[in-house]
N, C-alpha and C. Protein backbone atom coordinates (compact mmCIF):
# COMPACT_ATOMS: atom_id res chain seq x y z
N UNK A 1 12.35 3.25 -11.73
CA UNK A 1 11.13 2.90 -12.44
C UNK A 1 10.03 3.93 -12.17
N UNK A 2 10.09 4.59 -10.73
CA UNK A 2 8.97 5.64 -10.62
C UNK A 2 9.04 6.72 -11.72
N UNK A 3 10.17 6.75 -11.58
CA UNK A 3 10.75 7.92 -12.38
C UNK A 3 9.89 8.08 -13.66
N UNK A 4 9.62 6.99 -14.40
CA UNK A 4 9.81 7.08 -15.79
C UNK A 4 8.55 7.10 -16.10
N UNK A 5 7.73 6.10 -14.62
CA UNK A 5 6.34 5.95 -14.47
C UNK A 5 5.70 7.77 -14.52
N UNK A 6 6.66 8.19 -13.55
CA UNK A 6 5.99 9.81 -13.41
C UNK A 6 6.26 10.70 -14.91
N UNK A 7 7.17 10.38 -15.62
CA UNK A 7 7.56 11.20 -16.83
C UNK A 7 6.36 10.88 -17.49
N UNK A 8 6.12 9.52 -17.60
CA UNK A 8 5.06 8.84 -18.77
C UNK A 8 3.83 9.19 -18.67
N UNK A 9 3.35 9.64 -16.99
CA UNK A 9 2.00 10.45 -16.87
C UNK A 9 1.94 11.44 -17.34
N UNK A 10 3.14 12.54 -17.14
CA UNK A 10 2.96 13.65 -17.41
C UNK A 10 3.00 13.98 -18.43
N UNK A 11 3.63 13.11 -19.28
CA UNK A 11 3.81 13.82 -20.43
C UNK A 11 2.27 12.95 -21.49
N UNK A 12 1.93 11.79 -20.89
CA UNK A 12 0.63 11.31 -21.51
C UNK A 12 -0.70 12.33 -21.64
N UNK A 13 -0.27 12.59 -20.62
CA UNK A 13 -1.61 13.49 -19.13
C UNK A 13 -2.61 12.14 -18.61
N UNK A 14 -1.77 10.69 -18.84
CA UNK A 14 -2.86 9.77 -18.27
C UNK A 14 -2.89 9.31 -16.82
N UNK A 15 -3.77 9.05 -16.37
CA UNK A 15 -4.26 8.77 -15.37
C UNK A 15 -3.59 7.47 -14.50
N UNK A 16 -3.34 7.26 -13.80
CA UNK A 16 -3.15 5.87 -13.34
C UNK A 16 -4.09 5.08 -12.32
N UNK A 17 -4.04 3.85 -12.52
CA UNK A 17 -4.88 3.06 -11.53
C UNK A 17 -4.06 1.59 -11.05
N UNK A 18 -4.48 1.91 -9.60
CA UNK A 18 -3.72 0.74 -8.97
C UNK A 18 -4.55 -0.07 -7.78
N UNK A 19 -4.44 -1.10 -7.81
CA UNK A 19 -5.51 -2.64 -7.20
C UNK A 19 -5.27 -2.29 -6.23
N UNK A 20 -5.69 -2.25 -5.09
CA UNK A 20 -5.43 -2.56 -3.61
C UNK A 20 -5.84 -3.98 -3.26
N UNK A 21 -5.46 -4.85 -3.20
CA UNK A 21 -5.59 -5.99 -3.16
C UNK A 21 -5.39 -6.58 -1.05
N UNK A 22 -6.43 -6.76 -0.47
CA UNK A 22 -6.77 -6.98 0.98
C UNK A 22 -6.53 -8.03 1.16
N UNK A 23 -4.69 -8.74 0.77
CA UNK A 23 -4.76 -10.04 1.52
C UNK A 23 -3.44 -9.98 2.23
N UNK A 24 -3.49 -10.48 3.35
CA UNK A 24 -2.71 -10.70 3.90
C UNK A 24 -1.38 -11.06 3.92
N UNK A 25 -1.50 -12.43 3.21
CA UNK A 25 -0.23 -12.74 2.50
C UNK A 25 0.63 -11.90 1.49
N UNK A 26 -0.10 -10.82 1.56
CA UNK A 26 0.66 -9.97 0.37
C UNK A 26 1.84 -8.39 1.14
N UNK A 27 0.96 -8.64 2.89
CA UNK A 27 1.60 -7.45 3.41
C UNK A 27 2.94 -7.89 3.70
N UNK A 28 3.87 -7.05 3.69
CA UNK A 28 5.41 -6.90 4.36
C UNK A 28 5.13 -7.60 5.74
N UNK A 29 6.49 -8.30 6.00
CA UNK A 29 6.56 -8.56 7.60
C UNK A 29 6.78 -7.74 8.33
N UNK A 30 7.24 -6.74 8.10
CA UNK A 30 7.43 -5.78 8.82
C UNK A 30 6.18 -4.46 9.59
N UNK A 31 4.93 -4.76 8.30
CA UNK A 31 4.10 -4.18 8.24
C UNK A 31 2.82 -4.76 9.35
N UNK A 32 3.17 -6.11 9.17
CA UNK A 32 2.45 -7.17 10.05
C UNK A 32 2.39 -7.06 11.64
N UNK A 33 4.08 -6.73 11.50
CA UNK A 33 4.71 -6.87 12.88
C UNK A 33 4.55 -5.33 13.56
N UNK A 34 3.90 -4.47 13.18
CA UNK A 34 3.66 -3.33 13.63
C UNK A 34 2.10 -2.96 14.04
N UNK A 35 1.29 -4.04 13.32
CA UNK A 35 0.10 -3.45 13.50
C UNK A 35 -0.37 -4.53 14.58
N UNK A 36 0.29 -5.79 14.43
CA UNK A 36 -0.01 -6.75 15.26
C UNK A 36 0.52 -6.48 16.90
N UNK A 37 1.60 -5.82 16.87
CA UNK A 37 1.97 -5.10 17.99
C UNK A 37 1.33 -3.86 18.28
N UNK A 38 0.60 -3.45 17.84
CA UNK A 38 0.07 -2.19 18.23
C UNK A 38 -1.48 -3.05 18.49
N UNK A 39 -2.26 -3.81 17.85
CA UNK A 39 -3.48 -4.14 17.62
C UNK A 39 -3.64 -5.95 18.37
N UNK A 40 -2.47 -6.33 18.26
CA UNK A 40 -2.41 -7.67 18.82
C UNK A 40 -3.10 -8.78 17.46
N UNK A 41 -2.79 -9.67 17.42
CA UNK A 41 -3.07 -10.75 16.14
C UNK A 41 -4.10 -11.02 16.42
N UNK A 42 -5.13 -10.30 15.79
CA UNK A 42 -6.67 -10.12 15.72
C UNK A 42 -7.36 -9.30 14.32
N UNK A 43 -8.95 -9.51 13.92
CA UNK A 43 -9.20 -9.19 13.23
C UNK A 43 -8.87 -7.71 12.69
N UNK A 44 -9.03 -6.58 14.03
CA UNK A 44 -8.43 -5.82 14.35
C UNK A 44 -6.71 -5.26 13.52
N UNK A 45 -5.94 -6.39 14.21
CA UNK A 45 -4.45 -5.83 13.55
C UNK A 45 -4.41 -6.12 12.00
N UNK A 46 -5.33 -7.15 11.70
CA UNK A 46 -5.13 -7.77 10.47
C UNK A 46 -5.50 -6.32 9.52
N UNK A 47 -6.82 -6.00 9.75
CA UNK A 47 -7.73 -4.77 9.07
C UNK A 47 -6.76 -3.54 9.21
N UNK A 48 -5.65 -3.57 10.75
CA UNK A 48 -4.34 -2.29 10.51
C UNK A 48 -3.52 -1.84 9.48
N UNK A 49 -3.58 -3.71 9.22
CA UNK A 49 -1.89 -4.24 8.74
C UNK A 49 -2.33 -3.98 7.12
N UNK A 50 -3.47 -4.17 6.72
CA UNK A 50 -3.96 -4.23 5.70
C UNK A 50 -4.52 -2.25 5.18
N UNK A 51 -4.57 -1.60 6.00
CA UNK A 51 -4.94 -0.34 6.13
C UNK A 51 -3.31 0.15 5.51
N UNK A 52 -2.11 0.06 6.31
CA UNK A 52 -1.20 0.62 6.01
C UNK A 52 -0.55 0.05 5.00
N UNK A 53 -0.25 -0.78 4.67
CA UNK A 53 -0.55 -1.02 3.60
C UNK A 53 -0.62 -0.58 2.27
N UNK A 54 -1.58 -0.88 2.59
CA UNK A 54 -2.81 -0.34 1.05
C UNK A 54 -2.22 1.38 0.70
N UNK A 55 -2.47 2.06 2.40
CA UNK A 55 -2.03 3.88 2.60
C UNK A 55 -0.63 4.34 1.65
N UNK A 56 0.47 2.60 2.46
CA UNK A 56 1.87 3.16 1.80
C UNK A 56 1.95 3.11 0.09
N UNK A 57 0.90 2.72 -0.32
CA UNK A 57 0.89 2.08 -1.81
C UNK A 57 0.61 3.44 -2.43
N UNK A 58 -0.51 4.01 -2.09
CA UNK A 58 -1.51 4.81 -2.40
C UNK A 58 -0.36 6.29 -2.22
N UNK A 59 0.42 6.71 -1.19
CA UNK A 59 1.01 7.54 -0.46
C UNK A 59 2.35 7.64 -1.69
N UNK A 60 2.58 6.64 -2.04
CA UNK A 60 3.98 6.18 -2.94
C UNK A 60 3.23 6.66 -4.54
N UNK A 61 2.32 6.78 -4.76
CA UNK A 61 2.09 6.51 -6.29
C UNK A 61 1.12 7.99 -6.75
N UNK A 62 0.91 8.69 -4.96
CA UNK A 62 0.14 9.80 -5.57
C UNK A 62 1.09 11.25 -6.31
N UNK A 63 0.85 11.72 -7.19
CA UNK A 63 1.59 13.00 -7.35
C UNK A 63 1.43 14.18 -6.90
């Protein structure tokens, strides 16, 4: 699906835009379980968990 996503920019020349959406319930467990271990289950890990996140979204969709 990236694939076709990246053909369709390039060949549009359009732009894309994507939500970062800061809720919790929306991060991976896995993502949880890393920041909460590094940050401990606090406002802190939450604002981590939600940082990387958002980064891997952003990191995945830039060209």
């Amino acid at each position: 699906m990236i694939n076709r996503l990246i053909q369709k920019i390039q060949e549009t020349k359009a732009p894309i835009c994507v939500g970062l959406d800061p809720m919790l319930n929306y991060i991976p467990e896995h993502i949880l379980e890393a920041a909460y271990g590094t940050c401990g289950e606090t406002l802190e890990g939450a604002a981590e968990a939600i940082w990387q996140y958002n980064k891997e979204i952003i990191d995945h969709t830039w060209i």
